[in-house]
C-alpha atoms as a PDB file:
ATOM      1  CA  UNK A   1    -115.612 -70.996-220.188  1.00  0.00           C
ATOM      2  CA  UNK A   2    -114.227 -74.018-217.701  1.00  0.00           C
ATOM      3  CA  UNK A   3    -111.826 -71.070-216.396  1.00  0.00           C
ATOM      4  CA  UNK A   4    -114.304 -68.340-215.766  1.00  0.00           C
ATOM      5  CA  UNK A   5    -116.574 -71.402-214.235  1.00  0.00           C
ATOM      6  CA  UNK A   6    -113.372 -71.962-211.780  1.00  0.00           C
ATOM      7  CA  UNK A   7    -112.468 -68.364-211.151  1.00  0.00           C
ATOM      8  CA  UNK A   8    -115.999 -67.892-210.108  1.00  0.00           C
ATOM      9  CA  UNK A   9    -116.309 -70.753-207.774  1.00  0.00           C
ATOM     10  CA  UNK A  10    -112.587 -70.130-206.160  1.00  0.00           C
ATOM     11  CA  UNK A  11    -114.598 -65.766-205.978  1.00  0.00           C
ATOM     12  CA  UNK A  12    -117.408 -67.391-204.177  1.00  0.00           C
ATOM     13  CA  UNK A  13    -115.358 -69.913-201.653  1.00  0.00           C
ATOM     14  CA  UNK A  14    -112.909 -67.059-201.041  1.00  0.00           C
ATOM     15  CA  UNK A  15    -116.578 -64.471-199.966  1.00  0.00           C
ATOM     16  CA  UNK A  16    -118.297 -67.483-198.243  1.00  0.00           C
ATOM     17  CA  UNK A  17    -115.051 -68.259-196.017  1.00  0.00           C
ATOM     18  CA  UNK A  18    -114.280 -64.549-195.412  1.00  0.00           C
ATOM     19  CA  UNK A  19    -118.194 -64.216-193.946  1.00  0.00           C
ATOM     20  CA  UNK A  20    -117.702 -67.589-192.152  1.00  0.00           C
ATOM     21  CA  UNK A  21    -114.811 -66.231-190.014  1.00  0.00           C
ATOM     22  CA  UNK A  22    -115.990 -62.733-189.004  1.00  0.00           C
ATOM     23  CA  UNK A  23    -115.128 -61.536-185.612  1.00  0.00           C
ATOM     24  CA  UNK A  24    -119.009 -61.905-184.134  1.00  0.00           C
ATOM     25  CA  UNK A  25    -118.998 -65.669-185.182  1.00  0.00           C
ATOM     26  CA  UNK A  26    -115.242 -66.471-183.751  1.00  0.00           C
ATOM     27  CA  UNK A  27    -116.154 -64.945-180.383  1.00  0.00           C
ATOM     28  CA  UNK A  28    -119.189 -66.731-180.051  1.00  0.00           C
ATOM     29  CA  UNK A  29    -117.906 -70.020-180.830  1.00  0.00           C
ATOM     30  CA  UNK A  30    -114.592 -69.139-178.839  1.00  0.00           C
ATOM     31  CA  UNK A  31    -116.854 -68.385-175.794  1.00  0.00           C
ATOM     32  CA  UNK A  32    -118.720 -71.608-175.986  1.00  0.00           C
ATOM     33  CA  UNK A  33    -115.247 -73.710-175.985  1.00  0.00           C
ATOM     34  CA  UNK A  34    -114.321 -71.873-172.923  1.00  0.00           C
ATOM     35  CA  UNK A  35    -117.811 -72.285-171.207  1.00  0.00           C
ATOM     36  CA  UNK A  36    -118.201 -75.689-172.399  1.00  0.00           C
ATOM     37  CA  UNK A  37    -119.781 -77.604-169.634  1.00  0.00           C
ATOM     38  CA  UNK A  38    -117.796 -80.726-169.951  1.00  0.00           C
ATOM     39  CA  UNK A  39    -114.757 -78.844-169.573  1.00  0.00           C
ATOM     40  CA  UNK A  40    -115.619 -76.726-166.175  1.00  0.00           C
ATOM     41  CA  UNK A  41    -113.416 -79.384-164.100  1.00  0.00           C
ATOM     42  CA  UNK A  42    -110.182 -79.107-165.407  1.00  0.00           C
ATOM     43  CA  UNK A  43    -110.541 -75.074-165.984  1.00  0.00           C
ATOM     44  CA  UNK A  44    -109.466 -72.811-162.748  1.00  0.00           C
ATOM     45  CA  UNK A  45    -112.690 -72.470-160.513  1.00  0.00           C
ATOM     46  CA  UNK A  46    -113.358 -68.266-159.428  1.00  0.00           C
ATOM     47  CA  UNK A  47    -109.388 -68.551-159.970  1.00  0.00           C
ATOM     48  CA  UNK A  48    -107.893 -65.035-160.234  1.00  0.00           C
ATOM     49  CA  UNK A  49    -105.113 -66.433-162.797  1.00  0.00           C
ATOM     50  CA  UNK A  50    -106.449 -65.415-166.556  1.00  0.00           C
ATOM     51  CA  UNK A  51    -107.013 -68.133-169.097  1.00  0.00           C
ATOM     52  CA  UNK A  52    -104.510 -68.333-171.532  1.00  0.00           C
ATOM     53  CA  UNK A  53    -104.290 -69.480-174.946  1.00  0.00           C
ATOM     54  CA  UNK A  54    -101.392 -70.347-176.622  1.00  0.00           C
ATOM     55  CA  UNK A  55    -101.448 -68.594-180.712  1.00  0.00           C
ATOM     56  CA  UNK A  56     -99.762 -71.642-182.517  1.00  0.00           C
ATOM     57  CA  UNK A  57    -101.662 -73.660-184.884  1.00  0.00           C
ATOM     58  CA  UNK A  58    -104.451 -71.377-185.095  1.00  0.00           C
ATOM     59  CA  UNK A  59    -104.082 -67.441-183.628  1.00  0.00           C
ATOM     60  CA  UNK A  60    -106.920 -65.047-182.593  1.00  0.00           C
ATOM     61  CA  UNK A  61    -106.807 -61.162-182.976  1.00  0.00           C
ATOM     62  CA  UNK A  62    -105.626 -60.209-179.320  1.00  0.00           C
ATOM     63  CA  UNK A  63    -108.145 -57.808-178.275  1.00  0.00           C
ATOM     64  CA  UNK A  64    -110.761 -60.468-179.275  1.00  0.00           C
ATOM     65  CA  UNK A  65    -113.696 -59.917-176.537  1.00  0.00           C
ATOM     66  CA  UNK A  66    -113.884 -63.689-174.851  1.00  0.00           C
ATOM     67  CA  UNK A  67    -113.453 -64.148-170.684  1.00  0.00           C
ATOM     68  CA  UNK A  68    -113.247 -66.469-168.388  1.00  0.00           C
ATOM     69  CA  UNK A  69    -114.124 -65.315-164.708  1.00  0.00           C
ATOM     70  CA  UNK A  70    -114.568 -61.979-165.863  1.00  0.00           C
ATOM     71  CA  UNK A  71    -111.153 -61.986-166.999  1.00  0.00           C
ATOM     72  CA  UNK A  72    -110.146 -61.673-170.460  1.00  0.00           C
ATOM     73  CA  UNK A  73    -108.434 -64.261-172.381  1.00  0.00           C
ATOM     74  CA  UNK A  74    -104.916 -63.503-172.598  1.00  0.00           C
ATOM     75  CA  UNK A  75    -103.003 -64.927-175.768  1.00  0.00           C
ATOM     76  CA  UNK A  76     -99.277 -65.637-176.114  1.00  0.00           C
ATOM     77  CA  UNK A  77     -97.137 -66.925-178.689  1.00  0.00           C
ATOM     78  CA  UNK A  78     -95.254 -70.206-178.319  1.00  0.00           C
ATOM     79  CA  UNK A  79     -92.113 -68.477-177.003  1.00  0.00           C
ATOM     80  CA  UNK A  80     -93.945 -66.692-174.491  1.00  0.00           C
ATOM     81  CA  UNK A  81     -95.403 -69.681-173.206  1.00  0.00           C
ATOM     82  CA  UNK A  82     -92.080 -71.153-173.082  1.00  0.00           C
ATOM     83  CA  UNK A  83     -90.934 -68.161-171.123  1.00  0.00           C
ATOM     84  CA  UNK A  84     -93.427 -67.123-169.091  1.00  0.00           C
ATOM     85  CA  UNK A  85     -94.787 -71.007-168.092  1.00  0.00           C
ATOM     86  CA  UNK A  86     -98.078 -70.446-166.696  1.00  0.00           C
ATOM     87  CA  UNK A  87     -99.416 -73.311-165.225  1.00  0.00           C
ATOM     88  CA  UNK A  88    -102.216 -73.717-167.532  1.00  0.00           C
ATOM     89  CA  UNK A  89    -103.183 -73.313-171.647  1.00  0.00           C
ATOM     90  CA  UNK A  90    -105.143 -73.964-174.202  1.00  0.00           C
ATOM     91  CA  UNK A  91    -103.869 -74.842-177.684  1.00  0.00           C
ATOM     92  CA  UNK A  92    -106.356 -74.595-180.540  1.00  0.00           C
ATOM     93  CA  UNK A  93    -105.732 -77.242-183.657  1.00  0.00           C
ATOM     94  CA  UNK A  94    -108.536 -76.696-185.416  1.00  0.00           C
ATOM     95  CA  UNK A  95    -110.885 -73.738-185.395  1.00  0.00           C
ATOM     96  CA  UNK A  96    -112.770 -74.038-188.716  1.00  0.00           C
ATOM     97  CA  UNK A  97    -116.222 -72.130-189.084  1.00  0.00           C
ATOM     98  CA  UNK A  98    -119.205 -71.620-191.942  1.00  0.00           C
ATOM     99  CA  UNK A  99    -121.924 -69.708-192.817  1.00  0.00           C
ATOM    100  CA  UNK A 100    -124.017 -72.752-190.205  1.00  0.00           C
ATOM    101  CA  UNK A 101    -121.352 -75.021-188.682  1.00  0.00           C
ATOM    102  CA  UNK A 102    -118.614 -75.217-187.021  1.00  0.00           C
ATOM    103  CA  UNK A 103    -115.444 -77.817-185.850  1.00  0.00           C
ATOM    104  CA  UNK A 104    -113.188 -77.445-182.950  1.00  0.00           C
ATOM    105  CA  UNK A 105    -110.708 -79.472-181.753  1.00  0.00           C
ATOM    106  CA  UNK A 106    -108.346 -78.186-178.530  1.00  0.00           C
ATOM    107  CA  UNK A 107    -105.822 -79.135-176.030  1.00  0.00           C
ATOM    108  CA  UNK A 108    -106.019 -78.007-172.740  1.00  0.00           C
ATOM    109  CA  UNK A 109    -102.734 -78.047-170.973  1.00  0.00           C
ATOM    110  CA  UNK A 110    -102.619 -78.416-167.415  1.00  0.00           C
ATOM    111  CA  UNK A 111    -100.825 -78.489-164.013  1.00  0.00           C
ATOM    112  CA  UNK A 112     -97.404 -77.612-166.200  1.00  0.00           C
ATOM    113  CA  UNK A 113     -95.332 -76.609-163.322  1.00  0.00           C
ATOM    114  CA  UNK A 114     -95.813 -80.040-161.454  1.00  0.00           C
ATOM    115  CA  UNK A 115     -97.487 -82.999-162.928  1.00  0.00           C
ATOM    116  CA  UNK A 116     -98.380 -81.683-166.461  1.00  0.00           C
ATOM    117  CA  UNK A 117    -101.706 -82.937-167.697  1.00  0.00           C
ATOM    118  CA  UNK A 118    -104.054 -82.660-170.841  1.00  0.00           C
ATOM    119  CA  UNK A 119    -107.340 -82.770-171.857  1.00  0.00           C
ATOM    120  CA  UNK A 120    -108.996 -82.843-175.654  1.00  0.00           C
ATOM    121  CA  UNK A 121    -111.813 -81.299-176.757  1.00  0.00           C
ATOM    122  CA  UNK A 122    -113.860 -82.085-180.312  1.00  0.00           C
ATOM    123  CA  UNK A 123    -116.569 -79.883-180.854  1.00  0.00           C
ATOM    124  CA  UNK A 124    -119.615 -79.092-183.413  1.00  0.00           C
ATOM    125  CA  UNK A 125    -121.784 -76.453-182.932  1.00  0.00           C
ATOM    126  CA  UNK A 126    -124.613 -75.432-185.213  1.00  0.00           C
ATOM    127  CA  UNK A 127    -125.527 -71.745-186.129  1.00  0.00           C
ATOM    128  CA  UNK A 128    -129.284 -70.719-185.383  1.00  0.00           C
ATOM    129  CA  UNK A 129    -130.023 -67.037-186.386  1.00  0.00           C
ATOM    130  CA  UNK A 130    -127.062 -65.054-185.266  1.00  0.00           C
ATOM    131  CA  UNK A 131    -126.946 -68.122-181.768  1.00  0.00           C
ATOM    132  CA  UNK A 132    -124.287 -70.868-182.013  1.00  0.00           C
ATOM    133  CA  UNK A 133    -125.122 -74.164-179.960  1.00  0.00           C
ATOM    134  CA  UNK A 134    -122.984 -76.981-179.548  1.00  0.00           C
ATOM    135  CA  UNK A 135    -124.418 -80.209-181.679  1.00  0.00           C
ATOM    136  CA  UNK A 136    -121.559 -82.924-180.452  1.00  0.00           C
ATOM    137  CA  UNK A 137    -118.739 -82.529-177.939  1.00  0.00           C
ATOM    138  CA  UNK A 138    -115.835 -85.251-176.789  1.00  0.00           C
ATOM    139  CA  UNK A 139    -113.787 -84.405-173.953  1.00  0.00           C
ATOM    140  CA  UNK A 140    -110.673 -87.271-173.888  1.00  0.00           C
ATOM    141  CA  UNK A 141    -107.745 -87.103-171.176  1.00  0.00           C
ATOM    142  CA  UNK A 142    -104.720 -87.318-172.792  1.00  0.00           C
END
């Protein structure tokens, strides 16, 4: 009986986490990270240079629909950062989301190709209906 008790609970963790990281709910939360507020002043302005986001730590499905400047996110691995050395990233640590919360924590990289920089983000946001809204943010220079 204990086994069937912990088969069932490990069934419903495994359903519960699968629903908590559908697509609809990573975009939204990815969008508010990128149009956090607090954030705005180290991000490029009406730049024309995408927003990338380096897929180490945590990694996001590619043709995931999240902009910046009406310009799509564009996602490299580590190497290709390495290679291609754009002057700006983020780097996602922790990306965890459930049926009515979510955590975030982030790096955004900065001025690479001169005086490299970094900011850190810790987020919580709260799911209202099908809405996410951010409940506590902490942006930290590195």
């Amino acid at each position: 009986m204990r086994k069937l008790s912990l088969i069932l609970f490990m069934v419903i963790l495994c359903i519960n986490y699968t629903y908590a990281q559908s697509p609809d709910d990573q975009i939204k939360v990815l969008q508010k990270c990128i149009d956090l507020k607090e954030l705005q002043d180290y991000l490029p302005g009406k730049s024309t240079q995408p927003l990338y986001v380096m897929q180490h730590g945590v990694s996001f499905d590619k043709d995931i629909k999240v902009s910046k400047n009406g310009k799509p996110l564009v996602f490299l691995s580590k190497q290709e950062i390495k290679s291609q050395q754009p002057q700006a990233y983020l780097l996602f640590w922790t990306f965890e989301i459930n049926e009515k919360t979510a955590r975030v924590s982030f790096v955004y990289n900065y001025d690479q190709n001169q005086s490299p920089k970094a900011v850190r983000a810790d987020l919580e946001l709260n799911k209202e209906g099908a809405e996410w809204t951010v409940k506590t943010v902490a942006i930290n220079k590195v």
